[in-house]
C-alpha atoms as a PDB file:
ATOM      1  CA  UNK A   1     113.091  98.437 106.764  1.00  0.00           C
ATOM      2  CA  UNK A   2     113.258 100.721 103.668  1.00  0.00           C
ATOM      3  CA  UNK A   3     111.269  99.909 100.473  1.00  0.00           C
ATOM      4  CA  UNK A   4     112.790 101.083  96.823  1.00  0.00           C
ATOM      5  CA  UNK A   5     112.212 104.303  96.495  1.00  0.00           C
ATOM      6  CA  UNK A   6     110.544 106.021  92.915  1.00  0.00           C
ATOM      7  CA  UNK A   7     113.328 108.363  92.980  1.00  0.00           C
ATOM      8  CA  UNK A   8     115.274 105.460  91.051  1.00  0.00           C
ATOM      9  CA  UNK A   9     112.596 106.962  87.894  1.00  0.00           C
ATOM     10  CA  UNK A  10     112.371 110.363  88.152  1.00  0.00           C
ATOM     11  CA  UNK A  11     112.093 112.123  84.792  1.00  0.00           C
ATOM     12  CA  UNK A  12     115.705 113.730  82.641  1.00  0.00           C
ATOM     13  CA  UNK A  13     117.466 111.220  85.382  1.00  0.00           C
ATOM     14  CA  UNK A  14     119.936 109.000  83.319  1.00  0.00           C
ATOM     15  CA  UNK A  15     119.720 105.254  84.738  1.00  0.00           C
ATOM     16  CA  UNK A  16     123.202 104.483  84.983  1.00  0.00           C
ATOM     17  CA  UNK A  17     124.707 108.243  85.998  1.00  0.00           C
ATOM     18  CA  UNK A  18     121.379 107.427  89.191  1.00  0.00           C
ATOM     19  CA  UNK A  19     123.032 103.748  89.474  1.00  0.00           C
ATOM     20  CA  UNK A  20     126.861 104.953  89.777  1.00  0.00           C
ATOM     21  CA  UNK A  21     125.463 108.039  92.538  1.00  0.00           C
ATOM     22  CA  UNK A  22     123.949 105.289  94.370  1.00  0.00           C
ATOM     23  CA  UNK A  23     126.563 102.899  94.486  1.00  0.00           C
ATOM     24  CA  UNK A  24     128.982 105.518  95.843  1.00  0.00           C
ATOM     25  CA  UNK A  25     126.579 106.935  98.534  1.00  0.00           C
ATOM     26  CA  UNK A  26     125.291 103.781  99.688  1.00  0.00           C
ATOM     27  CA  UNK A  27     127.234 100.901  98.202  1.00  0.00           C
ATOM     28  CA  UNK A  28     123.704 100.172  95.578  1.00  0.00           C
ATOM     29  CA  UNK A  29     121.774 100.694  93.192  1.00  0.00           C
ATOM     30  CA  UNK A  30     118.590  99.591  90.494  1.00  0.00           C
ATOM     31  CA  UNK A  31     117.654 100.357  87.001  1.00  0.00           C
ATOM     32  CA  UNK A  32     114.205  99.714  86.606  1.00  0.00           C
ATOM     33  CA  UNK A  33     113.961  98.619  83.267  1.00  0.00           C
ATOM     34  CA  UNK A  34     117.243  97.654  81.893  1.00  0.00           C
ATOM     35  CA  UNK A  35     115.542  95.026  79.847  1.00  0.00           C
ATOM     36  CA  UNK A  36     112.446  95.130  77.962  1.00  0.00           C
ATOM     37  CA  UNK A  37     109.368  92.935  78.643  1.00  0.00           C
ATOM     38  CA  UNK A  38     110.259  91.219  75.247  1.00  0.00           C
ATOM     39  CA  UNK A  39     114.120  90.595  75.693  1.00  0.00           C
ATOM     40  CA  UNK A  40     113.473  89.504  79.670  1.00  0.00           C
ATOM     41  CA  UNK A  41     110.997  86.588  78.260  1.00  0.00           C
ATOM     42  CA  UNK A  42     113.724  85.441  75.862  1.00  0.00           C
ATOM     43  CA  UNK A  43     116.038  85.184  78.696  1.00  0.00           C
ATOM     44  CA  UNK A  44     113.501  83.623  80.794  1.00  0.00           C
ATOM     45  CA  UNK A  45     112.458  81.049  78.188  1.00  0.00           C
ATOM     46  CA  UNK A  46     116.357  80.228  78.009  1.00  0.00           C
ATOM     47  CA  UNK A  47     117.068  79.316  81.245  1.00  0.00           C
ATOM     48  CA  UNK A  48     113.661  77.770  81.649  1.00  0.00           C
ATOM     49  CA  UNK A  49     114.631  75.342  79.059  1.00  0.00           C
ATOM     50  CA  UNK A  50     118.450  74.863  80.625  1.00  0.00           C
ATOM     51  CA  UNK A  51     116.373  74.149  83.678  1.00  0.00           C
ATOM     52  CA  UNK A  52     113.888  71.533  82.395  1.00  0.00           C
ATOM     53  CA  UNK A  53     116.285  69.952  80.592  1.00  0.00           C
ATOM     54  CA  UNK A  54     118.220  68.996  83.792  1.00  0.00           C
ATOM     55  CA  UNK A  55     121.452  71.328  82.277  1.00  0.00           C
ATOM     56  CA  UNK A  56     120.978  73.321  85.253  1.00  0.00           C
ATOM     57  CA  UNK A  57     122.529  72.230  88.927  1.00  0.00           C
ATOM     58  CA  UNK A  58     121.852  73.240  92.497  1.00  0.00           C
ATOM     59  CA  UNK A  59     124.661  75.957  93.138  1.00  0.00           C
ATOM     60  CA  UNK A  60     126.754  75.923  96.346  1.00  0.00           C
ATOM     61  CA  UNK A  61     128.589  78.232  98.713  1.00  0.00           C
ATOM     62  CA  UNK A  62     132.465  78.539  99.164  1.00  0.00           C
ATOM     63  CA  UNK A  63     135.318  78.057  96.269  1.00  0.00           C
ATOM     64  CA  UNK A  64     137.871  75.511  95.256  1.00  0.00           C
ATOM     65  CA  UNK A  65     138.651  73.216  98.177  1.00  0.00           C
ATOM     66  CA  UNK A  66     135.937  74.780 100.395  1.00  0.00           C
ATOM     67  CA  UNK A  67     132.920  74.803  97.962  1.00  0.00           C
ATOM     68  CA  UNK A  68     129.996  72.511  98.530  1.00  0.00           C
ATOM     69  CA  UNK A  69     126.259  72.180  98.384  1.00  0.00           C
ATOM     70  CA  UNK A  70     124.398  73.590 101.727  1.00  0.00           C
ATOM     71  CA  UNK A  71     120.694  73.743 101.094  1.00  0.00           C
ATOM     72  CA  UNK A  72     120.215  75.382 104.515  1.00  0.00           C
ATOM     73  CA  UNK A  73     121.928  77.875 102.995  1.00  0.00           C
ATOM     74  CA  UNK A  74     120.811  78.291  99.235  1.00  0.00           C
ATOM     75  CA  UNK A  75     118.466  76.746  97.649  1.00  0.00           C
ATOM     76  CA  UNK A  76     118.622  77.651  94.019  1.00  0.00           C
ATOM     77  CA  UNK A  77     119.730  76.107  90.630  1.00  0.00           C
ATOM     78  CA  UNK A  78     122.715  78.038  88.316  1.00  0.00           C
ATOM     79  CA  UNK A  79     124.151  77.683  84.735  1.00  0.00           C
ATOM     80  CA  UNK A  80     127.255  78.970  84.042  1.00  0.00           C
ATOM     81  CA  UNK A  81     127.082  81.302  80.646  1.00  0.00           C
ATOM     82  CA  UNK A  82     130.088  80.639  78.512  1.00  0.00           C
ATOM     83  CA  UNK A  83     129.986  83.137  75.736  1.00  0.00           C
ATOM     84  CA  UNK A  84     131.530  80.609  72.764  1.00  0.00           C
ATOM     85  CA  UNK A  85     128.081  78.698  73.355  1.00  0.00           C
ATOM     86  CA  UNK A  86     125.445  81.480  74.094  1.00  0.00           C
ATOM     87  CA  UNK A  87     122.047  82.334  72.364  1.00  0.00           C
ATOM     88  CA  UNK A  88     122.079  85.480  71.062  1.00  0.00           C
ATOM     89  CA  UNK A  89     120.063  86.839  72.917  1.00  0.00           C
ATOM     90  CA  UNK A  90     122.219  85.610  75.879  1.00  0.00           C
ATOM     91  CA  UNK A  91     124.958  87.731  74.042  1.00  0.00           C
ATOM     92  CA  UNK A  92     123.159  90.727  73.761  1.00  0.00           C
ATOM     93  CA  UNK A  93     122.512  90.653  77.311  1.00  0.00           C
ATOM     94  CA  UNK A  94     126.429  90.112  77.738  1.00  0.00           C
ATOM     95  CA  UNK A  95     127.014  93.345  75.650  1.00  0.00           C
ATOM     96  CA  UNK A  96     124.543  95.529  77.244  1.00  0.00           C
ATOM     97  CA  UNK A  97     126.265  94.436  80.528  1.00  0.00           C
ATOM     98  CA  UNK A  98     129.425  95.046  79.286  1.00  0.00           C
ATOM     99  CA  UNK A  99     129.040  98.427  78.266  1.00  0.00           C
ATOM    100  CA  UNK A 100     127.112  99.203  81.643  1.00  0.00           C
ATOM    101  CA  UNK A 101     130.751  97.745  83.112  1.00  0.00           C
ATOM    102  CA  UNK A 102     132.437 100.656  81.025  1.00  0.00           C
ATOM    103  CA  UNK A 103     130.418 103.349  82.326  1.00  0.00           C
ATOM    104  CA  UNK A 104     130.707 101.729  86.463  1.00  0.00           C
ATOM    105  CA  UNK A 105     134.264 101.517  85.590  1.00  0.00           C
ATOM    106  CA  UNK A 106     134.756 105.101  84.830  1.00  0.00           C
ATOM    107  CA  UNK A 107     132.227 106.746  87.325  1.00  0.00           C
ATOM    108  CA  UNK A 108     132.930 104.957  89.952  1.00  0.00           C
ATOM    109  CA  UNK A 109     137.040 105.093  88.971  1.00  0.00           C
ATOM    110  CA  UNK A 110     137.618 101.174  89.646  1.00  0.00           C
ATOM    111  CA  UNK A 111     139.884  98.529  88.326  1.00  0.00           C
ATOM    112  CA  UNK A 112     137.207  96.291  86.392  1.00  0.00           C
ATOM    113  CA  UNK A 113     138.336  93.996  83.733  1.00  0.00           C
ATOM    114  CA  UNK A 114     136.214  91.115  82.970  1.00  0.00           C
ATOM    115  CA  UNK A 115     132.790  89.445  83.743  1.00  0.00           C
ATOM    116  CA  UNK A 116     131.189  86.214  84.784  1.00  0.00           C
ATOM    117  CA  UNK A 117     127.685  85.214  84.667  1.00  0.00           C
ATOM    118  CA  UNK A 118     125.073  82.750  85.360  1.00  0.00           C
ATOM    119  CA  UNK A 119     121.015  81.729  84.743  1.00  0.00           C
ATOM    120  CA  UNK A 120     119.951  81.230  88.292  1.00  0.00           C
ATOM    121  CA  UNK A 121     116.257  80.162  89.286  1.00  0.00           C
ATOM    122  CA  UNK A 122     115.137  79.553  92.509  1.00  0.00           C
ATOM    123  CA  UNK A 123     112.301  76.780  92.974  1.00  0.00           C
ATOM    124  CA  UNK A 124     109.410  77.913  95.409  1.00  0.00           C
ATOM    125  CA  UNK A 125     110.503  77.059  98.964  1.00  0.00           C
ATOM    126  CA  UNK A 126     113.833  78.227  98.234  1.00  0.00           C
ATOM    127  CA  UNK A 127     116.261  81.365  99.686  1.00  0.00           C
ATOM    128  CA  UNK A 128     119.900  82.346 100.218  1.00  0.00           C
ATOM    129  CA  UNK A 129     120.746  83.180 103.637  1.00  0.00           C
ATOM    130  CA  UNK A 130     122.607  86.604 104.468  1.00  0.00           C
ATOM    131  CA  UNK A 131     126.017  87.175 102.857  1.00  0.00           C
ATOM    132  CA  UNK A 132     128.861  88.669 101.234  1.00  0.00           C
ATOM    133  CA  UNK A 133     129.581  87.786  97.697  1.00  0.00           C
ATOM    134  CA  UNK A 134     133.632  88.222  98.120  1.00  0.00           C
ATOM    135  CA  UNK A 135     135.125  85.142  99.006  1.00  0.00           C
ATOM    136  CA  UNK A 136     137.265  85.311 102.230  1.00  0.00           C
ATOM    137  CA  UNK A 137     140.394  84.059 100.209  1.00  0.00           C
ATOM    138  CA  UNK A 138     139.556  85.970  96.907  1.00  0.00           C
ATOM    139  CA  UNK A 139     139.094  89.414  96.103  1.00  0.00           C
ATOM    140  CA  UNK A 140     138.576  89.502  92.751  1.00  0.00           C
ATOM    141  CA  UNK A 141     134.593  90.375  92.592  1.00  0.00           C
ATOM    142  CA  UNK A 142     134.075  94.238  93.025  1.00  0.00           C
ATOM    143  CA  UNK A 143     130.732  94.686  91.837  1.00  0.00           C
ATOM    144  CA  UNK A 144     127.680  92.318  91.622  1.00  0.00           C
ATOM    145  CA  UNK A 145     125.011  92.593  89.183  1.00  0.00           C
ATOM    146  CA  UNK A 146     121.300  90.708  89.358  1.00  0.00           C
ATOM    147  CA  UNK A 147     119.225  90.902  86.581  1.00  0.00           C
ATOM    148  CA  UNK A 148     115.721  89.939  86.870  1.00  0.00           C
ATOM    149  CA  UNK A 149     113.872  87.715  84.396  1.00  0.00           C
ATOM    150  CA  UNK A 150     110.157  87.612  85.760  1.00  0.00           C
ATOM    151  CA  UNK A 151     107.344  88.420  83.698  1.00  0.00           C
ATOM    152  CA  UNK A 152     105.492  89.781  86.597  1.00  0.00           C
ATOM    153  CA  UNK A 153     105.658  89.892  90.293  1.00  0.00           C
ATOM    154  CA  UNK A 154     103.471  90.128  93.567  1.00  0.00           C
ATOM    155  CA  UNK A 155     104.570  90.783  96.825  1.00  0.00           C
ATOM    156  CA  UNK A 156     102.925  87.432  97.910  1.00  0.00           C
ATOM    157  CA  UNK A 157     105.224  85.565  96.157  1.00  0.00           C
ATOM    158  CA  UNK A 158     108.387  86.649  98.265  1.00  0.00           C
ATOM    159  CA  UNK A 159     111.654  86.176  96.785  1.00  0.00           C
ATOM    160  CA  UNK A 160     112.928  90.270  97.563  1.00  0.00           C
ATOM    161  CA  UNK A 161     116.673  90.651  97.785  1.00  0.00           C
ATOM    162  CA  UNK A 162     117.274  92.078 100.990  1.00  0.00           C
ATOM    163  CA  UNK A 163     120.725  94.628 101.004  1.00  0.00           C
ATOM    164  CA  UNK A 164     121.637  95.606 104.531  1.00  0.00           C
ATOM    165  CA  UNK A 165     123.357  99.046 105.190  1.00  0.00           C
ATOM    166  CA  UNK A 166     123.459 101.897 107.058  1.00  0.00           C
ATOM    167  CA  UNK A 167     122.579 105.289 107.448  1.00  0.00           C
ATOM    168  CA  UNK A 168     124.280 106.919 110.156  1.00  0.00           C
ATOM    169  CA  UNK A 169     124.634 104.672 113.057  1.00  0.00           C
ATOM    170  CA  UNK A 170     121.464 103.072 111.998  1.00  0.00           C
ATOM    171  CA  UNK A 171     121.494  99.921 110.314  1.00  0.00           C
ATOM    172  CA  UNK A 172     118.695  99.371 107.937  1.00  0.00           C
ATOM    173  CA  UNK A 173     117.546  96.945 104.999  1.00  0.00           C
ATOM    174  CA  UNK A 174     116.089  97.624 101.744  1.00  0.00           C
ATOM    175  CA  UNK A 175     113.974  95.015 100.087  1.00  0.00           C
ATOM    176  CA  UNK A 176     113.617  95.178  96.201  1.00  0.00           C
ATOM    177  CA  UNK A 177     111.205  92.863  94.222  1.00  0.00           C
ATOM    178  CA  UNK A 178     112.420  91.084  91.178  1.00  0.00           C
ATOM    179  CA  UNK A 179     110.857  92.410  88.881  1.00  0.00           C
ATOM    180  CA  UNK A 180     110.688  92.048  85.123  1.00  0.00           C
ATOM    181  CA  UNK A 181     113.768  93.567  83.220  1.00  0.00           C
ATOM    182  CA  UNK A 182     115.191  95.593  86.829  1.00  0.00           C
ATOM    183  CA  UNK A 183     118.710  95.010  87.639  1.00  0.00           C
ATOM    184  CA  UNK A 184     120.517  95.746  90.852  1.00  0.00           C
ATOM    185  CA  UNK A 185     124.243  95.855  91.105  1.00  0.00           C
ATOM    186  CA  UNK A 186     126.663  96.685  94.270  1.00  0.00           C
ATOM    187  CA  UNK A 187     129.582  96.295  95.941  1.00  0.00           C
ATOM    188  CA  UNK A 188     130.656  92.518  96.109  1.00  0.00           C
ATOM    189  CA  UNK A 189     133.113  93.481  99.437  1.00  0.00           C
ATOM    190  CA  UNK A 190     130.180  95.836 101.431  1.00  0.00           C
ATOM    191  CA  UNK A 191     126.642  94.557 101.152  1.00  0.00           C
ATOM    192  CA  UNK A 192     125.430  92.219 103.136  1.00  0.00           C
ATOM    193  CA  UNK A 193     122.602  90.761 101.274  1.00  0.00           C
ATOM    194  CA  UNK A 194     120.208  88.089 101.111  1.00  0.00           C
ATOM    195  CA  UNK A 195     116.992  86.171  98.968  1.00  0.00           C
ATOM    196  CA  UNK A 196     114.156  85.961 101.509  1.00  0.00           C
ATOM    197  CA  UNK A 197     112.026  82.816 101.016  1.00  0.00           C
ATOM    198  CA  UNK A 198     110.163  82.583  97.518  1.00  0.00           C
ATOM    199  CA  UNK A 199     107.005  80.768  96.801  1.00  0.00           C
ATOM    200  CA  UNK A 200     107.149  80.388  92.763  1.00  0.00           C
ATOM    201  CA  UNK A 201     110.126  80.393  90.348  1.00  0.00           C
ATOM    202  CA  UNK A 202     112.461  82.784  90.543  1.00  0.00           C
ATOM    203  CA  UNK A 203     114.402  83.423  88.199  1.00  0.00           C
ATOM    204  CA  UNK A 204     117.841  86.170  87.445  1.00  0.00           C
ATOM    205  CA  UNK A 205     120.745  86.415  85.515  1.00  0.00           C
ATOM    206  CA  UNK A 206     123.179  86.409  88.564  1.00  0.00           C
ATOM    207  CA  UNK A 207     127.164  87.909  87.692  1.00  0.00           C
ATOM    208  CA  UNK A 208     130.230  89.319  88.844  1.00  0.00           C
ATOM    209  CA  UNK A 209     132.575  92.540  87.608  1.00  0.00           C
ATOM    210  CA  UNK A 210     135.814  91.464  88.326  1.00  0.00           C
ATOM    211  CA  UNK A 211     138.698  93.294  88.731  1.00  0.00           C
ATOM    212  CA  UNK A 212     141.073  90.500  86.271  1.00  0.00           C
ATOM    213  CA  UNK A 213     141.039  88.729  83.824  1.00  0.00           C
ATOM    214  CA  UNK A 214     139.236  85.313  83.446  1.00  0.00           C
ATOM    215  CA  UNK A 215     142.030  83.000  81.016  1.00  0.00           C
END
């Protein structure tokens, strides 16, 4: 097991030129504090209320024909963002993201064209058992982003994504906390990845860089 490592803040390091090394050297990556303490509440308070308010529903596994609820699976709730109906502070989120998508698109020379996006909080009891997030059938997510929306975070409370991978013929994991404002993004076809058990709310923006168009 491998822990983040500090190097992910050392000083005259850009975030994102850090993020797109990563990524190509080991298929990940995390920016510490992509959102401010104040902007990661707002968040937070939205989905809270989506949640509360009974807008959110459990979230499944598969797509089309195959897709269904599996709580051995995954346990935790999801609201789709749809842009024409965001808060704004929803939308600056979107166009921070997007211009992160610019950059990962350039350094990382891949075909990404769009984005989708959802709240996602996970109730204490819950996980999401190891997987890939490209579907078997569709190949249209290349990169997956998690942005966390926690104002704080203990080890006790569990809930670390867990990305397996290897160096040399070893294979390893690396656990990362979800802590306020840090996002992680990698590759949707390589890592293996899962949510190891939480015991509070948990709660992300969860979303996909796709390499089309969503009409």
């Amino acid at each position: 097991m491998l822990l983040e490592k500090s190097a992910f803040e050392e000083a005259n390091v850009d975030p994102i030129e850090q993020l797109i090394d990563d990524i190509a050297n080991k298929g990940f990556g995390v920016i510490q504090n992509f959102l401010s303490f104040t902007e990661t509440l707002a968040l937070k308070n939205i989905a809270n209320n989506a949640y509360e308010n009974e807008v959110m529903r459990p979230a499944g596994i598969g797509k089309n024909d195959n897709y269904r609820v599996a709580e051995r699976i995954r346990g935790d709730y999801i609201k789709w963002i749809d842009k024409n109906s965001a808060f704004p502070e929803t939308l600056n989120f979107l166009e921070r993201i997007d211009n992160l998508k610019t950059k990962l698109k350039r350094g990382l020379y891949l075909g990404i064209q769009d984005i989708e996006c959802h709240f996602a909080i996970y109730p204490s009891g819950s996980f999401y058992k190891k997987h890939l997030d490209q579907h078997q059938h569709t190949k249209t997510r290349v990169l997956t982003f998690v942005c966390y929306l926690n104002e704080s975070w203990l080890p006790d409370y569990g809930g670390a994504f867990r990305a397996y991978h290897e160096i040399g013929n070893e294979e390893l994991y690396t656990d990362i906390f979800p802590e306020c404002g840090k996002l992680v993004c990698f590759r949707s076809d390589l890592i293996e990845h899962e949510v190891m058990p939480v015991f509070t709310e948990r709660y992300s923006i969860t979303g996909w860089m796709l390499d089309s168009l969503i009409l």
